[in-house]
Protein backbone atom coordinates (compact mmCIF):
# COMPACT_ATOMS: atom_id res chain seq x y z
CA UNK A 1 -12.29 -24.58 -22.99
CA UNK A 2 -8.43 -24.36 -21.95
CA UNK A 3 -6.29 -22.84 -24.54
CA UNK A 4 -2.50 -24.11 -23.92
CA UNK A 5 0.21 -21.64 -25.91
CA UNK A 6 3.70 -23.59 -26.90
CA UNK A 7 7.14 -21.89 -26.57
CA UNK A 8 9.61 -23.38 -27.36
CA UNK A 9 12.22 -24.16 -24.10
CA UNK A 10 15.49 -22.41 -26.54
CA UNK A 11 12.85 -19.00 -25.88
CA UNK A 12 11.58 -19.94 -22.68
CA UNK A 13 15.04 -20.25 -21.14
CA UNK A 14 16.29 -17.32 -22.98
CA UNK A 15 13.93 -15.24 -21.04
CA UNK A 16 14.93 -12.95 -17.97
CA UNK A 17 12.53 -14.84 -15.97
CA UNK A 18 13.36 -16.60 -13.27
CA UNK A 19 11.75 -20.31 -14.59
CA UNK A 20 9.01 -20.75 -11.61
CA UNK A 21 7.73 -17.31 -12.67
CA UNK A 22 7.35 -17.45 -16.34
CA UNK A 23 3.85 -19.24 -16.63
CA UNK A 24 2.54 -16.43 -14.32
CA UNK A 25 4.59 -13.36 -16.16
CA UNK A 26 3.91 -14.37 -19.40
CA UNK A 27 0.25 -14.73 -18.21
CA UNK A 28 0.31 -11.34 -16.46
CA UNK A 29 1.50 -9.91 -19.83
CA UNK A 30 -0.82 -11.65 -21.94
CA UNK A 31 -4.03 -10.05 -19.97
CA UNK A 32 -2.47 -6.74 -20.16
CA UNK A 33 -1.94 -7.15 -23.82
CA UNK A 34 -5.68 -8.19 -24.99
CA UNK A 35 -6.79 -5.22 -22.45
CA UNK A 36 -4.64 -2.88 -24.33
CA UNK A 37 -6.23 -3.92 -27.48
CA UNK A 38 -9.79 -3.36 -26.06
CA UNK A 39 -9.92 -7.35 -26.79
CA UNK A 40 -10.33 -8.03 -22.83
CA UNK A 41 -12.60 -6.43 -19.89
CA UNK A 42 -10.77 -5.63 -17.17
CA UNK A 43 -12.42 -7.99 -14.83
CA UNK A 44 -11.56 -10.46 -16.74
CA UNK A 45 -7.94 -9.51 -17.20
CA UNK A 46 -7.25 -8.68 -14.16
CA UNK A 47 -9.01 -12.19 -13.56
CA UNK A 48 -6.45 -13.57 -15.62
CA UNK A 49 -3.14 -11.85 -14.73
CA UNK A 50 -4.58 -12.65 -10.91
CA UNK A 51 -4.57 -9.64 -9.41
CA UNK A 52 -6.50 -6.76 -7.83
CA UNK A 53 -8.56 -4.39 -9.27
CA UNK A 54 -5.88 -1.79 -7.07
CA UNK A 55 -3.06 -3.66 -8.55
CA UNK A 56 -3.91 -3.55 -12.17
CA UNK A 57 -4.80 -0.41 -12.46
CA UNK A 58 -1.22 0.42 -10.84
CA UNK A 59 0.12 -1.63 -13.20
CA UNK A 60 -1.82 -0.47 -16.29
CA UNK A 61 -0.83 3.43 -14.98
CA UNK A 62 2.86 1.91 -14.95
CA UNK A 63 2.50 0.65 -18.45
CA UNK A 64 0.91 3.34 -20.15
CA UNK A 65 -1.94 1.41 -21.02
CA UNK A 66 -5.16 3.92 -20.91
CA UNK A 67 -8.24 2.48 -18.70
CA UNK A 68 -11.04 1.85 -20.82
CA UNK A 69 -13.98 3.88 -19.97
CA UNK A 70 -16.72 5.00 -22.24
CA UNK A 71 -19.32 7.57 -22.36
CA UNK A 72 -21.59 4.80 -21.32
CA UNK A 73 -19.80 3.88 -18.89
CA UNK A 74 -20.00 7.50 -17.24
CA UNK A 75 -23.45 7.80 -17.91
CA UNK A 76 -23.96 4.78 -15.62
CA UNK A 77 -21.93 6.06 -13.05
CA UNK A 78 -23.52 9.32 -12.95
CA UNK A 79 -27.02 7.51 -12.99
CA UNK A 80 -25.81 5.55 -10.03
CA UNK A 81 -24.43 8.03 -8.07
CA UNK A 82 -27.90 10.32 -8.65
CA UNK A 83 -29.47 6.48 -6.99
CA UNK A 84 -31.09 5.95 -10.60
């Protein structure tokens, strides 16, 4: 199900966005704020800001947003790279 977010054009055109870009910038900025807050994988936020998994991480390094990644998730990777 689509969710569709309203701002209001006084805020919209207040922005220092050029007006093409803001549907994908505020996008963008939206993934990287529900990954911040552990709210979003980052497959899918970097599926929703639409870029790669090189470029988000660049950008997440950029932003000072810490990559998420558990003890479980180094667990698996050691089991993987042992070809468990």
């Amino acid at each position: 199900m689509p969710v569709q977010l309203e701002i209001q054009d006084e805020i919209v055109a207040s922005m220092k966005i050029p007006l093409p870009e803001v549907k994908k910038e505020l996008t963008k900025e939206l993934a990287f704020a529900l990954y911040g807050r552990w709210a979003l994988s980052m497959g899918k936020a970097r599926q929703m800001a639409g870029l790669t998994k090189r470029e988000f991480l660049n950008q997440l390094a950029s932003r000072g947003i810490r990559r998420h990644y558990t003890r479980e998730d180094l667990s698996e990777d050691l089991a993987y790279a042992r070809g468990e």
